[in-house]
C-alpha atoms as a PDB file:
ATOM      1  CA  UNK A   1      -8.534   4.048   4.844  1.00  0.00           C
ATOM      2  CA  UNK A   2      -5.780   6.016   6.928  1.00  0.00           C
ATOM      3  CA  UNK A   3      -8.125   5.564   9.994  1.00  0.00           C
ATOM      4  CA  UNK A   4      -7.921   1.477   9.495  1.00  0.00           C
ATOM      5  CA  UNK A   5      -4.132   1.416   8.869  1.00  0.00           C
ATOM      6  CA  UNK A   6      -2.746   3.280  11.404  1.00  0.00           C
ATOM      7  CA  UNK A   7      -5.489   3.665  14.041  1.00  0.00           C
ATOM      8  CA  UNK A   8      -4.165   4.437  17.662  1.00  0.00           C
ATOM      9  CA  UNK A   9      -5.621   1.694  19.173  1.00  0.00           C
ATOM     10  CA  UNK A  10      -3.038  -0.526  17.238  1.00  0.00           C
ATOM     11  CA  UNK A  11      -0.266   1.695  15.659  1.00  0.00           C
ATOM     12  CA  UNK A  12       2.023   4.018  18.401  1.00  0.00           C
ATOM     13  CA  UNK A  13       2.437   6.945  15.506  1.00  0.00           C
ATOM     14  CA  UNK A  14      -0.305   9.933  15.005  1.00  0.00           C
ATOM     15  CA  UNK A  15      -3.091   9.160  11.926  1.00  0.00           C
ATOM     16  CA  UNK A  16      -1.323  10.732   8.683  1.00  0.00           C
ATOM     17  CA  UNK A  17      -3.840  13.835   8.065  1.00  0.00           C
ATOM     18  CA  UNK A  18      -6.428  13.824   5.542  1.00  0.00           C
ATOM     19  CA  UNK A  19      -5.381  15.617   2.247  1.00  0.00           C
ATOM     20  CA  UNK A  20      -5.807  16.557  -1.310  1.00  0.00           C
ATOM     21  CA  UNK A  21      -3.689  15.459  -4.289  1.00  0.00           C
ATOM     22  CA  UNK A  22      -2.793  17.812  -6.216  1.00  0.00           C
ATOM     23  CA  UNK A  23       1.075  17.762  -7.630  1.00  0.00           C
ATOM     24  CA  UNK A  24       2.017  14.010  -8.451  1.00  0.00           C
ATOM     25  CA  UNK A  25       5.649  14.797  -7.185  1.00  0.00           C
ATOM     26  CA  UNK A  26       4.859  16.932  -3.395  1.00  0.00           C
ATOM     27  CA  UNK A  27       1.888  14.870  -2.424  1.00  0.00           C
ATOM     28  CA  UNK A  28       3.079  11.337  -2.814  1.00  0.00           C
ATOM     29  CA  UNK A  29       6.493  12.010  -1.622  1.00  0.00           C
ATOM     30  CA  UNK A  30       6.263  10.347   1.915  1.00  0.00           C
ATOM     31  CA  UNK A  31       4.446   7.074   0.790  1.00  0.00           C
ATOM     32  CA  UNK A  32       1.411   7.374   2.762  1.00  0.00           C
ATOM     33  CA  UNK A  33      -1.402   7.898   0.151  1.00  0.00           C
ATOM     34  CA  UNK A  34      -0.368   4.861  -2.106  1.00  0.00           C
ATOM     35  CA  UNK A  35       0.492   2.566   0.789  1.00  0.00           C
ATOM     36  CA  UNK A  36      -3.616   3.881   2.105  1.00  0.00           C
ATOM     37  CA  UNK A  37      -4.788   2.687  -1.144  1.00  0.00           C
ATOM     38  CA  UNK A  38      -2.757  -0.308  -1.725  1.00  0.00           C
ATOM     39  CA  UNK A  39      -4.158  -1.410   2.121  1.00  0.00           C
ATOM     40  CA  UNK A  40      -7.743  -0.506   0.550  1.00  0.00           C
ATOM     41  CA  UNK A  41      -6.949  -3.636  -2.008  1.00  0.00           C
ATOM     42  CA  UNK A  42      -4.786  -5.706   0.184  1.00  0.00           C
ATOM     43  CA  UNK A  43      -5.282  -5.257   3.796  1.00  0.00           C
ATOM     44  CA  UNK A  44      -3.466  -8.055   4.270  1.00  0.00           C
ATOM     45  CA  UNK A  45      -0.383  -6.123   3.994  1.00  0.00           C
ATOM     46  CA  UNK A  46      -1.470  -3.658   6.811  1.00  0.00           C
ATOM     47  CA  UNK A  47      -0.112  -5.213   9.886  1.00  0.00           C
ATOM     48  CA  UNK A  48       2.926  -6.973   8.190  1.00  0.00           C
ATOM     49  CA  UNK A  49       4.072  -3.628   6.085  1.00  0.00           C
ATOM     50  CA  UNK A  50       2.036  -0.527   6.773  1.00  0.00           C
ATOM     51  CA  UNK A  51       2.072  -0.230  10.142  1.00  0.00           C
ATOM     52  CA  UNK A  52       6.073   0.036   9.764  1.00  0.00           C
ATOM     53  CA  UNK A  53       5.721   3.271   8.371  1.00  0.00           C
ATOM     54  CA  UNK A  54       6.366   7.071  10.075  1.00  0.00           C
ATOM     55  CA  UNK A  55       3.369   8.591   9.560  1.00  0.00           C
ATOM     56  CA  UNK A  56       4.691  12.130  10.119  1.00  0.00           C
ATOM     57  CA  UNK A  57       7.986  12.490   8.675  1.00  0.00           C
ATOM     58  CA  UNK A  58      10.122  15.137   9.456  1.00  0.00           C
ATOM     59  CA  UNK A  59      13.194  13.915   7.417  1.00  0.00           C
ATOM     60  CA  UNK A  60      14.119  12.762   3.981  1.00  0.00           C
ATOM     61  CA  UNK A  61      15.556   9.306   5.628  1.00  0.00           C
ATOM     62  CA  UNK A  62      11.797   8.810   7.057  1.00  0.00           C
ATOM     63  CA  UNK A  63      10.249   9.168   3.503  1.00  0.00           C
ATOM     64  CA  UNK A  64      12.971   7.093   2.349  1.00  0.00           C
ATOM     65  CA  UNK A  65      11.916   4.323   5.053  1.00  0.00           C
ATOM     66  CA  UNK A  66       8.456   4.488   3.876  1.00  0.00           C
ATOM     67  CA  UNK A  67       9.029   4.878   0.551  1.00  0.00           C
ATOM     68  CA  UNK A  68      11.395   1.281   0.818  1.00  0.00           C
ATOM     69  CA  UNK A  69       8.258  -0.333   2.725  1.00  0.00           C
ATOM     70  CA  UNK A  70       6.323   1.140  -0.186  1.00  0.00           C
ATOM     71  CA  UNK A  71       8.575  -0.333  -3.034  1.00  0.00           C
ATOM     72  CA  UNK A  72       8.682  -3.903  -1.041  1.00  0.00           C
ATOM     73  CA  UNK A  73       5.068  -4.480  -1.008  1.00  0.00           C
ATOM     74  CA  UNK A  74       4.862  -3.504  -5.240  1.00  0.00           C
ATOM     75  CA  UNK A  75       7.214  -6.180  -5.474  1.00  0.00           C
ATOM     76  CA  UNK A  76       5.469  -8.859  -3.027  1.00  0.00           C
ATOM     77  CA  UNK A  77       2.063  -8.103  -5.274  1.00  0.00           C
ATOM     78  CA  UNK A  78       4.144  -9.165  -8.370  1.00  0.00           C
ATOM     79  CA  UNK A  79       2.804  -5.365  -9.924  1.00  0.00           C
ATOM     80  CA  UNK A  80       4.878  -5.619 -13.009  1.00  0.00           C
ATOM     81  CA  UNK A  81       6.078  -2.150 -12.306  1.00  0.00           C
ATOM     82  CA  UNK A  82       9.859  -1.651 -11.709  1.00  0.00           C
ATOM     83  CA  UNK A  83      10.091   1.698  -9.847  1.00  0.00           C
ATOM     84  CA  UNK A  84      12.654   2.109  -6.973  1.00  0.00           C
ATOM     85  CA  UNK A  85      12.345   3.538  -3.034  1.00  0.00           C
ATOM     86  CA  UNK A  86      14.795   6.277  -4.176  1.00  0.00           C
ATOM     87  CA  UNK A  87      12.444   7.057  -7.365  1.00  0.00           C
ATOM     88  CA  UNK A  88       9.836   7.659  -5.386  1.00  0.00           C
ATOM     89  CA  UNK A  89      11.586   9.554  -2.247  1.00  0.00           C
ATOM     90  CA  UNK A  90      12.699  11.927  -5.056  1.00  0.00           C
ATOM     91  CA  UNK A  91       9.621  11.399  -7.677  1.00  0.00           C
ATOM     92  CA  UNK A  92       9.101  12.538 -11.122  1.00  0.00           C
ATOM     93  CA  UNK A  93       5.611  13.736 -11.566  1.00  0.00           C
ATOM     94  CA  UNK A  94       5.131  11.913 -14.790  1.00  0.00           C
ATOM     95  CA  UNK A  95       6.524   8.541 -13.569  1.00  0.00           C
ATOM     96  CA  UNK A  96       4.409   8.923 -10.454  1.00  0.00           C
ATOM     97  CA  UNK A  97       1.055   9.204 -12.979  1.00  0.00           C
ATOM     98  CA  UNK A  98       2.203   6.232 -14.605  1.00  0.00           C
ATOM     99  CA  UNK A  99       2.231   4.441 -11.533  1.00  0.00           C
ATOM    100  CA  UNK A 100      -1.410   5.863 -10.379  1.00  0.00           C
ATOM    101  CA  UNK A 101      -2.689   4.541 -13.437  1.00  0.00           C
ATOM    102  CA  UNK A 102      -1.342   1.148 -13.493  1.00  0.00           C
ATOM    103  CA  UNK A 103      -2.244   0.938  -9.833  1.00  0.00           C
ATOM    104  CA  UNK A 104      -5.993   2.006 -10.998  1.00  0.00           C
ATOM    105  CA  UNK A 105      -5.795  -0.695 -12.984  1.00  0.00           C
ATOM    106  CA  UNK A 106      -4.071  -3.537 -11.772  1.00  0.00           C
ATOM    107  CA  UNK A 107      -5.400  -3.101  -8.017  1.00  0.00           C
ATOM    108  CA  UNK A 108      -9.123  -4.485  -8.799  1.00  0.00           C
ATOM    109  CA  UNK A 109      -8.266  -7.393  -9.627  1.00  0.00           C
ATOM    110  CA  UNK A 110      -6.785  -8.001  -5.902  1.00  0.00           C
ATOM    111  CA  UNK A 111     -10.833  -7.756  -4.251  1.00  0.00           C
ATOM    112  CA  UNK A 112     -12.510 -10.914  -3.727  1.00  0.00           C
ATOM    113  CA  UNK A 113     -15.563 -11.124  -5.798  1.00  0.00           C
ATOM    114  CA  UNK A 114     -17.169 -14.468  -4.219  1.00  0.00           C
ATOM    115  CA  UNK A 115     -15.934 -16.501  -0.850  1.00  0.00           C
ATOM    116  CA  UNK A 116     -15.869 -20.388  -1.445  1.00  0.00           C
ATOM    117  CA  UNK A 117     -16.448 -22.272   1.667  1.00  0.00           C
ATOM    118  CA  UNK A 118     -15.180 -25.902   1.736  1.00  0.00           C
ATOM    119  CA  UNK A 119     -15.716 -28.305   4.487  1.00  0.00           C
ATOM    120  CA  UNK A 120     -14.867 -31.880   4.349  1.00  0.00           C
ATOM    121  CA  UNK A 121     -13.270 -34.147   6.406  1.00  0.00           C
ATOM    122  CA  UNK A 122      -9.268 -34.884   6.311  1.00  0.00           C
ATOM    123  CA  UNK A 123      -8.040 -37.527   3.895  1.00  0.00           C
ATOM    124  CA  UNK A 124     -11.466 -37.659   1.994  1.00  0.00           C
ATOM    125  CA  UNK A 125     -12.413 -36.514  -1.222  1.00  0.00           C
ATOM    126  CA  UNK A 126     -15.107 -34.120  -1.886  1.00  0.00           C
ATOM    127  CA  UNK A 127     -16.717 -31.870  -4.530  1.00  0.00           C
ATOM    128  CA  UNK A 128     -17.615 -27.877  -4.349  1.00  0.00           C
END
């Protein structure tokens, strides 16, 4: 999903490299893996959110940025999940987990399972 989100055809930053999760707290510091699966559910959020983001940070003020960006978009999807950018620029491994799993959970239900195509004319009624 990294290659849709911030490909170079579209984004000006570098494609975040690929890599294994492994600590809760280390590997989700800089915001990139959840905001690459939250654009698997929603990829509507990819050009208004995700592209924002530094997708090699060298500082704590960059994870910070992405980790606001990050924070914003839980809020826009109405997750009932109250976690802040600076809880998750300096994470708790536990609290992270919790998040994974109510992500794993809640993010499902965000995929289209049918398309409904309606045609009609304007100002008439019709049935689907």
């Amino acid at each position: 999903m990294r290659d849709m989100v911030w490909s170079p055809t579209v984004c000006k930053g570098d494609i975040p490299s690929a890599r294994w999760i492994v600590n809760f707290d280390l590997d989700l510091v800089d915001g990139l893996v959840l905001a690459a699966v939250l654009a698997a559910y929603c990829p509507f959020l990819i050009p208004t959110h995700f592209r924002r983001m530094f997708t090699s940070t060298n500082s704590l003020e960059q994870n910070l940025h992405n980790n606001i960006i990050l924070s914003h978009t839980l809020h826009l999807l109405h997750l009932d999940i109250d976690i802040q950018a600076t809880e998750l620029s300096d994470p708790n491994p536990v609290q992270l987990l919790m998040l994974c799993l109510h992500l794993y959970e809640a993010l499902p239900q965000y995929l289209p399972k049918k398309t409904l195509t309606l045609s009609g004319s304007l100002h008439h009624t019709f049935t689907k």
